[in-house]
PDB file of N, CA and C in Angstrom:
ATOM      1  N   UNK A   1      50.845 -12.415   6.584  1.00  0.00           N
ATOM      2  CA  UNK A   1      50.227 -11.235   7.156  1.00  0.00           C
ATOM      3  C   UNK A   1      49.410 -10.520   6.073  1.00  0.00           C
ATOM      4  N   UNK A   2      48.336 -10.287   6.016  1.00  0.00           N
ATOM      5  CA  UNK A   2      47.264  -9.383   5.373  1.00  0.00           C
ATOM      6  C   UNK A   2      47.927  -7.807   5.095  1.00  0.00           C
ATOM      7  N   UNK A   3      48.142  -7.476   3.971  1.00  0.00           N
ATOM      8  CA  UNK A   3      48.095  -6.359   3.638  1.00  0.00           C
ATOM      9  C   UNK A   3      46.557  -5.317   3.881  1.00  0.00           C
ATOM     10  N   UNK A   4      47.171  -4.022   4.271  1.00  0.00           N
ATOM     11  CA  UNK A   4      46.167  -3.106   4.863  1.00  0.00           C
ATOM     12  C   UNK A   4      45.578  -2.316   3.942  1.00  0.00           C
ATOM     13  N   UNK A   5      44.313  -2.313   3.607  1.00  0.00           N
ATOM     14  CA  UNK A   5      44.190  -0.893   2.686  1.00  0.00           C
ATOM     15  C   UNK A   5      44.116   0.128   3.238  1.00  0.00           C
ATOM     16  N   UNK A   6      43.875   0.890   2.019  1.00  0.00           N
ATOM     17  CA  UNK A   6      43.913   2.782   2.439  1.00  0.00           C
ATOM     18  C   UNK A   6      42.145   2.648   3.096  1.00  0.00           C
ATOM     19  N   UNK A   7      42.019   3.141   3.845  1.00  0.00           N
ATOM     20  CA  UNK A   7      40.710   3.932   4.674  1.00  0.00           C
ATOM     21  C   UNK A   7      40.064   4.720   3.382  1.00  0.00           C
ATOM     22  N   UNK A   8      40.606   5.230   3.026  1.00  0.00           N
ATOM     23  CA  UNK A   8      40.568   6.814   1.827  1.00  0.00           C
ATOM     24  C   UNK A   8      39.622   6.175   0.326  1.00  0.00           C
ATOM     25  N   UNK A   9      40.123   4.784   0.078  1.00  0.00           N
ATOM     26  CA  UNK A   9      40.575   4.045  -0.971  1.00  0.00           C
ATOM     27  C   UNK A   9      39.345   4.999  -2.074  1.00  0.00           C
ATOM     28  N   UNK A  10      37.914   4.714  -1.680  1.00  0.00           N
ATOM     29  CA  UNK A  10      36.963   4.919  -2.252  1.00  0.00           C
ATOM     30  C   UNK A  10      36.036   6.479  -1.998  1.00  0.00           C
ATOM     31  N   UNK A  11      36.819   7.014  -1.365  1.00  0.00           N
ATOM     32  CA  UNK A  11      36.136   7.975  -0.623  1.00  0.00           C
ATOM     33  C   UNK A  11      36.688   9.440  -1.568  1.00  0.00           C
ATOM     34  N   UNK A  12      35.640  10.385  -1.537  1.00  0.00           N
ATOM     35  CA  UNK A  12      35.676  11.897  -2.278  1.00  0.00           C
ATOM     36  C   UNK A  12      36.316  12.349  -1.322  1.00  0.00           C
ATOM     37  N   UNK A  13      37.893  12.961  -1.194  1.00  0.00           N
ATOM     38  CA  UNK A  13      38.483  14.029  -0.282  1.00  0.00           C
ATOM     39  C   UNK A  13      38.334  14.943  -1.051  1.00  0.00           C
ATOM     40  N   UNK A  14      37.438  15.954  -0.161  1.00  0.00           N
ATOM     41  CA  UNK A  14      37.039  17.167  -0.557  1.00  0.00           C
ATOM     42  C   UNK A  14      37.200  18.247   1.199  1.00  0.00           C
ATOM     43  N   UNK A  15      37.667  19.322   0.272  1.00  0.00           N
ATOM     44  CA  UNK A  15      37.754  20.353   1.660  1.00  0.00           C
ATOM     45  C   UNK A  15      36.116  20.962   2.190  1.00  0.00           C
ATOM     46  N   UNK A  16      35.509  20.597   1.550  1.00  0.00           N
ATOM     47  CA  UNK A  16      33.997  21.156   2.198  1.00  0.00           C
ATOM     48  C   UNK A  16      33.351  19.594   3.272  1.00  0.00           C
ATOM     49  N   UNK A  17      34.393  18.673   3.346  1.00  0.00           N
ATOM     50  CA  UNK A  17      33.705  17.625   3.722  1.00  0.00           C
ATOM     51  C   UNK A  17      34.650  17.796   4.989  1.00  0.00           C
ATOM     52  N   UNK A  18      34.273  18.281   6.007  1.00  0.00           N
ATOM     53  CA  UNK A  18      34.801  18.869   7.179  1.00  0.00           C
ATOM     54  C   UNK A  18      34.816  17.794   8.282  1.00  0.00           C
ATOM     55  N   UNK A  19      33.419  16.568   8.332  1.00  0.00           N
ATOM     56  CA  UNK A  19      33.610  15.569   9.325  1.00  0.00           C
ATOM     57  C   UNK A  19      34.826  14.478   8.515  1.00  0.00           C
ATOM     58  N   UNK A  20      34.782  14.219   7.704  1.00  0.00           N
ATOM     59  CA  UNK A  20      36.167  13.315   7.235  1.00  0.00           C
ATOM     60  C   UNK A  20      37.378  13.839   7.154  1.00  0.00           C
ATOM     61  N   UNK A  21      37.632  14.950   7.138  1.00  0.00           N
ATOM     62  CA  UNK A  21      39.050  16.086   7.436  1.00  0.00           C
ATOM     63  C   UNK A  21      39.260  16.350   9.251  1.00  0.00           C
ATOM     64  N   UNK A  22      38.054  16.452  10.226  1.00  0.00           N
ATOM     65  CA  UNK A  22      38.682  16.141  11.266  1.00  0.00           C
ATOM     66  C   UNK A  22      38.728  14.934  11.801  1.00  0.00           C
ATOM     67  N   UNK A  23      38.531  13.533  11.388  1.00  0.00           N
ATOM     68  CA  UNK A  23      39.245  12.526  11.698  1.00  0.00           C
ATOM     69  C   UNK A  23      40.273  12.417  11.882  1.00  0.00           C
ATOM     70  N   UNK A  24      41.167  12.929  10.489  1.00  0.00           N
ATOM     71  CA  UNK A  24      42.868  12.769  10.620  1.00  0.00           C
ATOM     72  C   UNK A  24      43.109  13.971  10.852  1.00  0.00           C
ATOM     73  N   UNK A  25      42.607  14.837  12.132  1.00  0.00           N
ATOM     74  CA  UNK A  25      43.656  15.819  13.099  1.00  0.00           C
ATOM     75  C   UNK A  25      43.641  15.772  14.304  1.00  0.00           C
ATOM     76  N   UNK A  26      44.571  15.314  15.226  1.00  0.00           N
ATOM     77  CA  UNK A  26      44.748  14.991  16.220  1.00  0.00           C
ATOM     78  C   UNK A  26      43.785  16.119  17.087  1.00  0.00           C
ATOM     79  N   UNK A  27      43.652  15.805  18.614  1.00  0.00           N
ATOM     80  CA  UNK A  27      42.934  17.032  19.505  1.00  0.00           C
ATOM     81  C   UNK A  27      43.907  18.210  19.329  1.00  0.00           C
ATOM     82  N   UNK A  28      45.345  18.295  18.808  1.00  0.00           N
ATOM     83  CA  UNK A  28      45.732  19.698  18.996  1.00  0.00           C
ATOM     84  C   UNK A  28      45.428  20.263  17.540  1.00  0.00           C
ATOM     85  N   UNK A  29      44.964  19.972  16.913  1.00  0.00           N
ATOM     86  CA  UNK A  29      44.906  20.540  15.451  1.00  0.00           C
ATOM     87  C   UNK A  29      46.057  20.422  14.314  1.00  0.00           C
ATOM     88  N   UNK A  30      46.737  19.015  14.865  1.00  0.00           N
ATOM     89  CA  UNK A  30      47.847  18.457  13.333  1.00  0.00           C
ATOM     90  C   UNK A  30      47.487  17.158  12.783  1.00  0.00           C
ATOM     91  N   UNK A  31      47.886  17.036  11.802  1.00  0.00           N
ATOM     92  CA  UNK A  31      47.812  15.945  10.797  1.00  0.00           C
ATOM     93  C   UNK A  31      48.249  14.944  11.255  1.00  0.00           C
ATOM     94  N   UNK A  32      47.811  13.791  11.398  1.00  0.00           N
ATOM     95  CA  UNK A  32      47.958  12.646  11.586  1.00  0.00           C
ATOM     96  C   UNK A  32      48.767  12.185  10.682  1.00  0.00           C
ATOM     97  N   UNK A  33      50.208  11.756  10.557  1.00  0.00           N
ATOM     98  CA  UNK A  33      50.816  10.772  10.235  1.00  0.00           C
ATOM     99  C   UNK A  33      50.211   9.432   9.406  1.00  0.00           C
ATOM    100  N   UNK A  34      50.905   9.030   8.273  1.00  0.00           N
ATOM    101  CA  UNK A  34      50.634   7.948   7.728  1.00  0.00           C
ATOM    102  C   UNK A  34      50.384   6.882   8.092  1.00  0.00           C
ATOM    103  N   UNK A  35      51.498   6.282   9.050  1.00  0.00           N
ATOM    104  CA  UNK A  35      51.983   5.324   9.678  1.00  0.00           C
ATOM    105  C   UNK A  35      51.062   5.469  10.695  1.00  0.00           C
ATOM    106  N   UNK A  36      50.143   5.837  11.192  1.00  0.00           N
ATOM    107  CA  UNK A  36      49.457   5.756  12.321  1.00  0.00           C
ATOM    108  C   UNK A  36      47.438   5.719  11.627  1.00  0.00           C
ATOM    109  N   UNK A  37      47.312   6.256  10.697  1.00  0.00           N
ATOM    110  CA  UNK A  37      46.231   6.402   9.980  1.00  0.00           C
ATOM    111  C   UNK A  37      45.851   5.276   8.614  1.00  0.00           C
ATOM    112  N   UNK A  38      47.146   4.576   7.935  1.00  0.00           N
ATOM    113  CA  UNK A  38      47.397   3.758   7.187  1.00  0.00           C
ATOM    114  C   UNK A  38      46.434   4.044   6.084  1.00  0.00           C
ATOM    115  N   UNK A  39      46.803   5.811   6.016  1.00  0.00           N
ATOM    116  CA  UNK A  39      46.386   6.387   4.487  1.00  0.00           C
ATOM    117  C   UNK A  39      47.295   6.106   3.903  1.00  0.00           C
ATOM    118  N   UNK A  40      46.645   5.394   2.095  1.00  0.00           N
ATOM    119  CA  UNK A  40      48.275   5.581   1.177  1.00  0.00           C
ATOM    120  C   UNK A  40      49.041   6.966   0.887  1.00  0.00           C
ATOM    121  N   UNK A  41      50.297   6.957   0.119  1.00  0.00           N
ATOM    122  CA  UNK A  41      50.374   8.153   0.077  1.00  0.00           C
ATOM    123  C   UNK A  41      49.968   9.178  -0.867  1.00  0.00           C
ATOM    124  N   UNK A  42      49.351   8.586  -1.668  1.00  0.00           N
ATOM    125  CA  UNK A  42      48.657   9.638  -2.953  1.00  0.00           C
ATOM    126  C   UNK A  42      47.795  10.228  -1.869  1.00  0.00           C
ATOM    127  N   UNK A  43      46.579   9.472  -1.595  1.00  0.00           N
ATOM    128  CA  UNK A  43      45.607   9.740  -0.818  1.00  0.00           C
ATOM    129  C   UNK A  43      46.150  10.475   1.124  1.00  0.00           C
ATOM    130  N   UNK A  44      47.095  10.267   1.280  1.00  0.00           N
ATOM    131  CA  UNK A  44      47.642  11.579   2.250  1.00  0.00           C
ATOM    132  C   UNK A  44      48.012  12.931   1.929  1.00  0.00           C
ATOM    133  N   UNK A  45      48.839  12.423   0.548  1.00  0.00           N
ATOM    134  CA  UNK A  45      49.265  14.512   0.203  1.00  0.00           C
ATOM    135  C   UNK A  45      47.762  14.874  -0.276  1.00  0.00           C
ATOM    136  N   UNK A  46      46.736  14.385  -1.020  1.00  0.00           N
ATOM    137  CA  UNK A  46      45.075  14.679  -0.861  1.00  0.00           C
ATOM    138  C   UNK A  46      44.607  15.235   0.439  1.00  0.00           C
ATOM    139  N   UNK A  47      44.775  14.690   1.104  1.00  0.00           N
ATOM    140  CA  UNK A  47      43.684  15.110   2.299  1.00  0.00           C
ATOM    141  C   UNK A  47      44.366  16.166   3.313  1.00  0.00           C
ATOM    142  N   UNK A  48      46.607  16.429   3.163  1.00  0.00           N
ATOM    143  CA  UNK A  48      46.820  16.834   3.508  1.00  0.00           C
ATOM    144  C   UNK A  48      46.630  18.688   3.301  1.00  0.00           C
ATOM    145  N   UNK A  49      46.497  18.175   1.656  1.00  0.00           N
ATOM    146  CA  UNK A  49      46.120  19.446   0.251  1.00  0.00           C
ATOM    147  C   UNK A  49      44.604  20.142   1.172  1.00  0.00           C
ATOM    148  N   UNK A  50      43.759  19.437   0.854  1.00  0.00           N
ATOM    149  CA  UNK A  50      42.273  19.563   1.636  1.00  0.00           C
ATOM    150  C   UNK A  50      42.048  19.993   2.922  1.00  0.00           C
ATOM    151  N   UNK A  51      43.096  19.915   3.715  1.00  0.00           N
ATOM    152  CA  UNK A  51      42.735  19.871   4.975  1.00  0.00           C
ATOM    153  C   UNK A  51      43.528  21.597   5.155  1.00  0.00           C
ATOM    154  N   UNK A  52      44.903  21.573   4.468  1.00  0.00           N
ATOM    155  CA  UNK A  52      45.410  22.977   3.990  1.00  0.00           C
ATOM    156  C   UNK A  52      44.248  23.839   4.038  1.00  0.00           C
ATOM    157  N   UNK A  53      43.717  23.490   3.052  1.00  0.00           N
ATOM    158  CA  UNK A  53      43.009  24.209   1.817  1.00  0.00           C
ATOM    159  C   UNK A  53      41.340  24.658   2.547  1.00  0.00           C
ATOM    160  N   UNK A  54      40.974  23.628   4.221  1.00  0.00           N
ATOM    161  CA  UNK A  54      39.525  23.815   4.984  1.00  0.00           C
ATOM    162  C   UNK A  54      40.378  25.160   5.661  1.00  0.00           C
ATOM    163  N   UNK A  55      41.345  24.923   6.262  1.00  0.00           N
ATOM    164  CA  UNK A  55      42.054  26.148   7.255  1.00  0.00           C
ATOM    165  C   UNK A  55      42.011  27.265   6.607  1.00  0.00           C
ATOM    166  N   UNK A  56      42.448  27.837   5.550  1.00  0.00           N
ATOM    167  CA  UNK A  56      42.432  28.824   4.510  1.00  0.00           C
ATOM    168  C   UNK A  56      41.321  29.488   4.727  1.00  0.00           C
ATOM    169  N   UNK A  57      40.381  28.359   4.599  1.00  0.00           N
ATOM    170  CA  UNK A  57      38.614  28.892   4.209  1.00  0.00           C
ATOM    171  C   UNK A  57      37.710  29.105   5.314  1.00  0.00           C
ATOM    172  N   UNK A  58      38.645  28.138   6.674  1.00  0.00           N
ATOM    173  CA  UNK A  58      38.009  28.721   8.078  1.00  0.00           C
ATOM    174  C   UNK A  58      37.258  27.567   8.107  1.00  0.00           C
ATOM    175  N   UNK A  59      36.846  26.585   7.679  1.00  0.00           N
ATOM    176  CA  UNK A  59      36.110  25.363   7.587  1.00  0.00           C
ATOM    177  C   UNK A  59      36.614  24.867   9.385  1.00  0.00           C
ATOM    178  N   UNK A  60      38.103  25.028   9.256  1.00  0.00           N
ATOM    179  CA  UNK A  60      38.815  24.050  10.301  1.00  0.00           C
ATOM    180  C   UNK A  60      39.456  25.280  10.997  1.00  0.00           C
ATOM    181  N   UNK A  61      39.915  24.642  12.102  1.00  0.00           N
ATOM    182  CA  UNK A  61      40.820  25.772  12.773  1.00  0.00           C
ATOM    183  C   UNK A  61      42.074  25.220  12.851  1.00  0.00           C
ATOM    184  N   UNK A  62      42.892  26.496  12.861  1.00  0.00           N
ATOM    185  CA  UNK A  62      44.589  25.645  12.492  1.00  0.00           C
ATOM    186  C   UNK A  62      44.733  25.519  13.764  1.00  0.00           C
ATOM    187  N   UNK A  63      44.802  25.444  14.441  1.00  0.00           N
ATOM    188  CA  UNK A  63      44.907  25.562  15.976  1.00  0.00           C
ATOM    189  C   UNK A  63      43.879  24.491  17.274  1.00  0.00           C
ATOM    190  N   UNK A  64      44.034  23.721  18.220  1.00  0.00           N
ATOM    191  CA  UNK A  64      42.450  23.771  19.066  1.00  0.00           C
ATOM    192  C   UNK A  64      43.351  24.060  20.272  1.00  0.00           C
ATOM    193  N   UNK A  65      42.742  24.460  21.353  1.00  0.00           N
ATOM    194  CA  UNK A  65      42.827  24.787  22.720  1.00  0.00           C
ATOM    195  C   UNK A  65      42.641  23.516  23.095  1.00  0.00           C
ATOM    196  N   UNK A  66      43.917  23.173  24.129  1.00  0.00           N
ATOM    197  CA  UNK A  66      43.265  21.752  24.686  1.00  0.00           C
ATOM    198  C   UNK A  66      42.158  22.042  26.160  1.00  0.00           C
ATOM    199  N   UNK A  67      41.314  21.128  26.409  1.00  0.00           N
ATOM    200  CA  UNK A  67      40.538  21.401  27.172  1.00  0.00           C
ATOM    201  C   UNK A  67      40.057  20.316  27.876  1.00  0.00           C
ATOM    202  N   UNK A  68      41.073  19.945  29.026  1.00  0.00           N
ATOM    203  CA  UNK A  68      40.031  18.297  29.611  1.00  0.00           C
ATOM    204  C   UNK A  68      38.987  18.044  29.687  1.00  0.00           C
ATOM    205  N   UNK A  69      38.015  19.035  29.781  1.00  0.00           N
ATOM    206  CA  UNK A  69      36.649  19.309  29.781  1.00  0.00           C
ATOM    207  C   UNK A  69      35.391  18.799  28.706  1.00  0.00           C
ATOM    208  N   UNK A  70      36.598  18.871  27.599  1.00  0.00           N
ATOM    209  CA  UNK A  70      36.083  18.804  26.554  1.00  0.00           C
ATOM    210  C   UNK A  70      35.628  17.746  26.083  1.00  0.00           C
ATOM    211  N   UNK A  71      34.030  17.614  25.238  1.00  0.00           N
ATOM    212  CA  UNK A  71      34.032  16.480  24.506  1.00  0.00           C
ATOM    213  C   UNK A  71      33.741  16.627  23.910  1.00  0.00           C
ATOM    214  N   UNK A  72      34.534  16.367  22.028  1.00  0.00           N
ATOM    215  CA  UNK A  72      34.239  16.569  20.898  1.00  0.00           C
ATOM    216  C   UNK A  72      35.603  15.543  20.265  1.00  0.00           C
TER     217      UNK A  72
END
């Protein structure tokens, strides 16, 4: 069986980089799990740090309204 890499591997996690921080948050506004995203874990407490750290700054919203309506 093929070992998986990290998604992350090569990539700048940065909290101003707002389309790669809402990838890994589900439609209600939480963090996606490891095991489902097959980020390593250096590179999860990173993006989990970052993604903290967009909410703080208002980048992200800690929160979304669900909305069937919705497409985003």
């Amino acid at each position: 069986m093929a070992e998986k890499k990290c998604p992350l591997e090569w990539q700048n996690i940065d909290y101003k980089n707002t389309e790669l921080l809402k990838q890994y948050l589900t439609k209600f506004g939480k963090i996606i799990p490891r095991y489902y995203s097959w980020v390593s874990l250096k590179n999860q407490k990173k993006l989990a740090k970052e993604i903290k750290r967009a909410r703080i700054m208002a980048l992200i919203p800690f929160i979304k309204r669900f909305d069937p309506n919705y497409e985003g």
